[in-house]
N, C-alpha and C. Protein backbone atom coordinates (compact mmCIF):
# COMPACT_ATOMS: atom_id res chain seq x y z
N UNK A 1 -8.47 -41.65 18.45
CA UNK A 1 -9.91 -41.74 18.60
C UNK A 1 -10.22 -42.52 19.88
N UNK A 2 -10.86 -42.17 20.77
CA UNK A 2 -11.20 -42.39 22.35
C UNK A 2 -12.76 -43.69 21.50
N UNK A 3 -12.44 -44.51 22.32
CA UNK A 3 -13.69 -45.23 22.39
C UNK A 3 -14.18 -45.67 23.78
N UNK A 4 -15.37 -45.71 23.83
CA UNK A 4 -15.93 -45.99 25.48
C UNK A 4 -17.38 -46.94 25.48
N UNK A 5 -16.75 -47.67 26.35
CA UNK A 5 -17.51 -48.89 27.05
C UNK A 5 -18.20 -48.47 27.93
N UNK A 6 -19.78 -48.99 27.90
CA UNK A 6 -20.49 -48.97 29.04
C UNK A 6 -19.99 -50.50 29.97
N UNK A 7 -19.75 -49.64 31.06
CA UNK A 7 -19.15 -51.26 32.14
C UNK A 7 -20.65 -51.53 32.92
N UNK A 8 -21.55 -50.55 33.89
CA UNK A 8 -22.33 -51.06 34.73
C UNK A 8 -23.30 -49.97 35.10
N UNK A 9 -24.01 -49.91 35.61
CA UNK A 9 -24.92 -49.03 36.00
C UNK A 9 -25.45 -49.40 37.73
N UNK A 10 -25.23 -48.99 38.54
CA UNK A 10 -25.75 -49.40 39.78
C UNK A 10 -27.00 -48.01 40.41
N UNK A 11 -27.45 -48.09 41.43
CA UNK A 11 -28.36 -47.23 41.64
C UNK A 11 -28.08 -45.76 42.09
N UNK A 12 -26.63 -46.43 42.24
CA UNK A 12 -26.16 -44.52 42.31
C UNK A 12 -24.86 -43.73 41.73
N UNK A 13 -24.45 -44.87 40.45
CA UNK A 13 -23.44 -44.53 39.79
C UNK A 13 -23.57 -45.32 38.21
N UNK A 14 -23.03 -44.74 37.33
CA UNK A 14 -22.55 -45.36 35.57
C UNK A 14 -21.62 -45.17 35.50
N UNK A 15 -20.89 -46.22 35.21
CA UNK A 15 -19.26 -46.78 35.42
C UNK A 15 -19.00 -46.85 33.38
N UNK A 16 -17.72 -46.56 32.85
CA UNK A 16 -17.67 -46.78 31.68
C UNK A 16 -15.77 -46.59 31.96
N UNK A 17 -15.66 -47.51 30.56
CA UNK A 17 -14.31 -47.63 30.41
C UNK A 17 -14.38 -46.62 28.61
N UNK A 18 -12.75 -45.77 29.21
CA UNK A 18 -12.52 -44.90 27.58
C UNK A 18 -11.22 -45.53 27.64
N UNK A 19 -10.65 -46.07 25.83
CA UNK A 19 -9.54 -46.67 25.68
C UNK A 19 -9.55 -45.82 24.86
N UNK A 20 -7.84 -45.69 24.72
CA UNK A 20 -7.27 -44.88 23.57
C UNK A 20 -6.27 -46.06 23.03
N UNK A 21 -6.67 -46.33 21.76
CA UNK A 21 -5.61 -47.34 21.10
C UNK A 21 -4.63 -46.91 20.87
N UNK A 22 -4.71 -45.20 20.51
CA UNK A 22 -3.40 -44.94 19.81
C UNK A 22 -1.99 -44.85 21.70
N UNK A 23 -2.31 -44.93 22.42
CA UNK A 23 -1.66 -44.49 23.40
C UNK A 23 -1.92 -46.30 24.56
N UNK A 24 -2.82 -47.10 24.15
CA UNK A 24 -2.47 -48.30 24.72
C UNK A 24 -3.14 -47.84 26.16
N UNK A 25 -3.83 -46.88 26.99
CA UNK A 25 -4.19 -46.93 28.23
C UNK A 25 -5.98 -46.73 27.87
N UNK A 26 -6.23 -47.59 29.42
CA UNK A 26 -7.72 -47.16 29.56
C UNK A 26 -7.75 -46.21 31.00
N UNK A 27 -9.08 -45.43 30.62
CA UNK A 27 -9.30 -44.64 31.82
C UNK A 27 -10.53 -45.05 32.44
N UNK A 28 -11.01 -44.88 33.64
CA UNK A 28 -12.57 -45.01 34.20
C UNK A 28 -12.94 -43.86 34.43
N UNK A 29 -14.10 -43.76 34.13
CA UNK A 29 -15.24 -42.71 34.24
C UNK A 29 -16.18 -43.14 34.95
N UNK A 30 -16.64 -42.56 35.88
CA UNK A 30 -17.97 -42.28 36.48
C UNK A 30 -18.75 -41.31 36.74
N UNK A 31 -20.12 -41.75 36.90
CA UNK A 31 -21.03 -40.41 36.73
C UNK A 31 -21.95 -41.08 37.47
N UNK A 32 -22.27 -39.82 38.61
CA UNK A 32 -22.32 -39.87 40.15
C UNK A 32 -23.79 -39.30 40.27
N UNK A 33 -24.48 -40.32 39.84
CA UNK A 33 -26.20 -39.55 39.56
C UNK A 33 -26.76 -39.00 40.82
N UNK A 34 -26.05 -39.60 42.12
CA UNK A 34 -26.96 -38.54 43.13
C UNK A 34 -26.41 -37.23 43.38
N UNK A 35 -24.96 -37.51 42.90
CA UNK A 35 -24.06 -35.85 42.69
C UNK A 35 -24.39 -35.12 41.55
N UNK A 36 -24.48 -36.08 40.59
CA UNK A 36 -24.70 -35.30 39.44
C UNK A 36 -23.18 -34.78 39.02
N UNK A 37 -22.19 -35.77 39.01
CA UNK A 37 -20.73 -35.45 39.31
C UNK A 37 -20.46 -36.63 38.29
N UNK A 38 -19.35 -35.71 37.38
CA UNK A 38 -18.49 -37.02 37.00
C UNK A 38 -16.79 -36.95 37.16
N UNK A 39 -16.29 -38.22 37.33
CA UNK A 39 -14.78 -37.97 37.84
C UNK A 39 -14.38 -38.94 36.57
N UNK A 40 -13.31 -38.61 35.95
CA UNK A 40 -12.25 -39.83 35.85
C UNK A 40 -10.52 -39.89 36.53
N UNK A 41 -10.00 -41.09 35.98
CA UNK A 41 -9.09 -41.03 36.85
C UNK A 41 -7.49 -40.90 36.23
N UNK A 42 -7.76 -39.86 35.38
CA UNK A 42 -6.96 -39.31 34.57
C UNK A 42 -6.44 -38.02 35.12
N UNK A 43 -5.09 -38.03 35.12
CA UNK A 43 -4.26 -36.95 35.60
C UNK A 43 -5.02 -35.88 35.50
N UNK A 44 -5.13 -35.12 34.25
CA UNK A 44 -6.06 -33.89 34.25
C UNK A 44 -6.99 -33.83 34.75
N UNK A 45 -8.02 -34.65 34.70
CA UNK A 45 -9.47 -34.84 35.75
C UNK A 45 -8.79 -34.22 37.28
N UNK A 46 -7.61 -35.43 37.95
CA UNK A 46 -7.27 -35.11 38.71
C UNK A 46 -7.12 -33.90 39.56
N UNK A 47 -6.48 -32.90 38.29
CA UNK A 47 -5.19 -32.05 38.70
C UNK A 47 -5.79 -30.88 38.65
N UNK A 48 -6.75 -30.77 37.11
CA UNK A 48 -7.66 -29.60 37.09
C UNK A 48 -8.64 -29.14 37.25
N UNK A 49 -8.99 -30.39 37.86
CA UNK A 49 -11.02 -30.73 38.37
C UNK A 49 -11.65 -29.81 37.26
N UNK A 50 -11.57 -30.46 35.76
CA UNK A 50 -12.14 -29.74 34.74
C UNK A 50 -12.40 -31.36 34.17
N UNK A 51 -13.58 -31.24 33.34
CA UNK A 51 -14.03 -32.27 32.36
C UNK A 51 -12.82 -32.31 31.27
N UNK A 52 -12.20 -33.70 31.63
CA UNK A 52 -10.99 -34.16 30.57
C UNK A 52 -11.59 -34.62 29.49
N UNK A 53 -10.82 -35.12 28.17
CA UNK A 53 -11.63 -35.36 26.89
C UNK A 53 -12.14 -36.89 26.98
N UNK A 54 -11.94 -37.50 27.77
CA UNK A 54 -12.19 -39.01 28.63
C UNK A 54 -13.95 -38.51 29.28
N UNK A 55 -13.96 -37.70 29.72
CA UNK A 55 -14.92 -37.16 30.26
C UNK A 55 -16.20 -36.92 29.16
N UNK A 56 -15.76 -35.82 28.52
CA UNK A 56 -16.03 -35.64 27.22
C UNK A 56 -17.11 -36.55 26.23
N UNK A 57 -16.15 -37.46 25.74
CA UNK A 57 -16.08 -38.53 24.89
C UNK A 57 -17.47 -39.07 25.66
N UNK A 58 -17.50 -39.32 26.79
CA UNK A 58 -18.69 -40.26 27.28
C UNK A 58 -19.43 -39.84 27.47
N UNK A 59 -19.79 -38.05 27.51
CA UNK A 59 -21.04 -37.33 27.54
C UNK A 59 -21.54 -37.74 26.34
N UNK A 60 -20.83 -37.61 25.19
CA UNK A 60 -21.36 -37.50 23.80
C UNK A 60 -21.80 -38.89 23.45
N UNK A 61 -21.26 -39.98 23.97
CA UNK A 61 -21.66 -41.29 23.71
C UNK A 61 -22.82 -41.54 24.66
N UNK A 62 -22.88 -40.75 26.03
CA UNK A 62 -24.65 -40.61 26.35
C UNK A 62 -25.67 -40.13 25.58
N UNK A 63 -25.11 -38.97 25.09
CA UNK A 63 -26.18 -38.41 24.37
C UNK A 63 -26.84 -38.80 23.06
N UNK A 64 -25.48 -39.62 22.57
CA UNK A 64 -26.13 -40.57 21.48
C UNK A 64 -27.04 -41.74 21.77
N UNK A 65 -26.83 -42.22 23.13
CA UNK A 65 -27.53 -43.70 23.21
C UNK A 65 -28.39 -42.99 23.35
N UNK A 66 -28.65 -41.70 24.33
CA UNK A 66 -30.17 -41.49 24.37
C UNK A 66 -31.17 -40.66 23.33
N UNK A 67 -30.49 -40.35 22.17
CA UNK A 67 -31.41 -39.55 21.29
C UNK A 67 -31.86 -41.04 20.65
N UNK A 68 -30.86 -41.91 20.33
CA UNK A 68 -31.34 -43.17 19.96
C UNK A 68 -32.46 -44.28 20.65
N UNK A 69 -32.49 -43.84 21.83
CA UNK A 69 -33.52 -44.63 22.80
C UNK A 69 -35.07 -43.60 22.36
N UNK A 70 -34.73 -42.32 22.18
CA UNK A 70 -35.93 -41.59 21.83
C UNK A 70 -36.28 -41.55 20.21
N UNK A 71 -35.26 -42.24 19.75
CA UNK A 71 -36.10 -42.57 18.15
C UNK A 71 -36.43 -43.46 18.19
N UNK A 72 -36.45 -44.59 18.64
CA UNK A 72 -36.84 -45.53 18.82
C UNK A 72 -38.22 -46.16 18.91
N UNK A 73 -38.44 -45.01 20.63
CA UNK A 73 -39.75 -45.07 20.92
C UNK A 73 -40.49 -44.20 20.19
N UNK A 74 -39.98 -43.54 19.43
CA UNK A 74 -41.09 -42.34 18.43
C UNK A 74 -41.14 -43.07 16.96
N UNK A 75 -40.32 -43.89 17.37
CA UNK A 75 -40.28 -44.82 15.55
C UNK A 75 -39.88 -44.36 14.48
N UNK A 76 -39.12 -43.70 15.09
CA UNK A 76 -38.02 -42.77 13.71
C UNK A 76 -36.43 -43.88 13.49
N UNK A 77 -36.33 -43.69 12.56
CA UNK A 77 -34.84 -44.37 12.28
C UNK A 77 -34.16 -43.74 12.03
């Protein structure tokens, strides 16, 4: 099970760390808002310039913070 850290947000990039416990490594992800690009720095990212499951993993953990930022403000729980 991939878990991922939000590390930083600057004005033209979101930086996040994905650890895999079962395998002991972390990867970095970024997502390149004026590209609209995300890289990590995982062999496959590398090798196949295809969205790795590192990649993946942190779309879906965007999409959760943000359906959650929009229940929020609509006052749904």
């Amino acid at each position: 099970m991939l878990k991922v850290i939000f590390d930083y947000e600057s004005a033209r990039a979101k930086a996040y760390t994905v650890s895999n416990p079962e395998e002991k490594k972390n990867h970095s992800v970024i997502y390149r808002m004026d590209k609209q690009k995300w890289s990590c720095d995982c062999k496959w990212n590398t090798l196949k310039e295809t969205y790795c499951s590192h990649i993946k993993e942190t779309i879906k953990y965007e999409n959760k913070k943000k359906a959650e930022r929009l229940a929020k403000k609509l006052g749904i729980k």
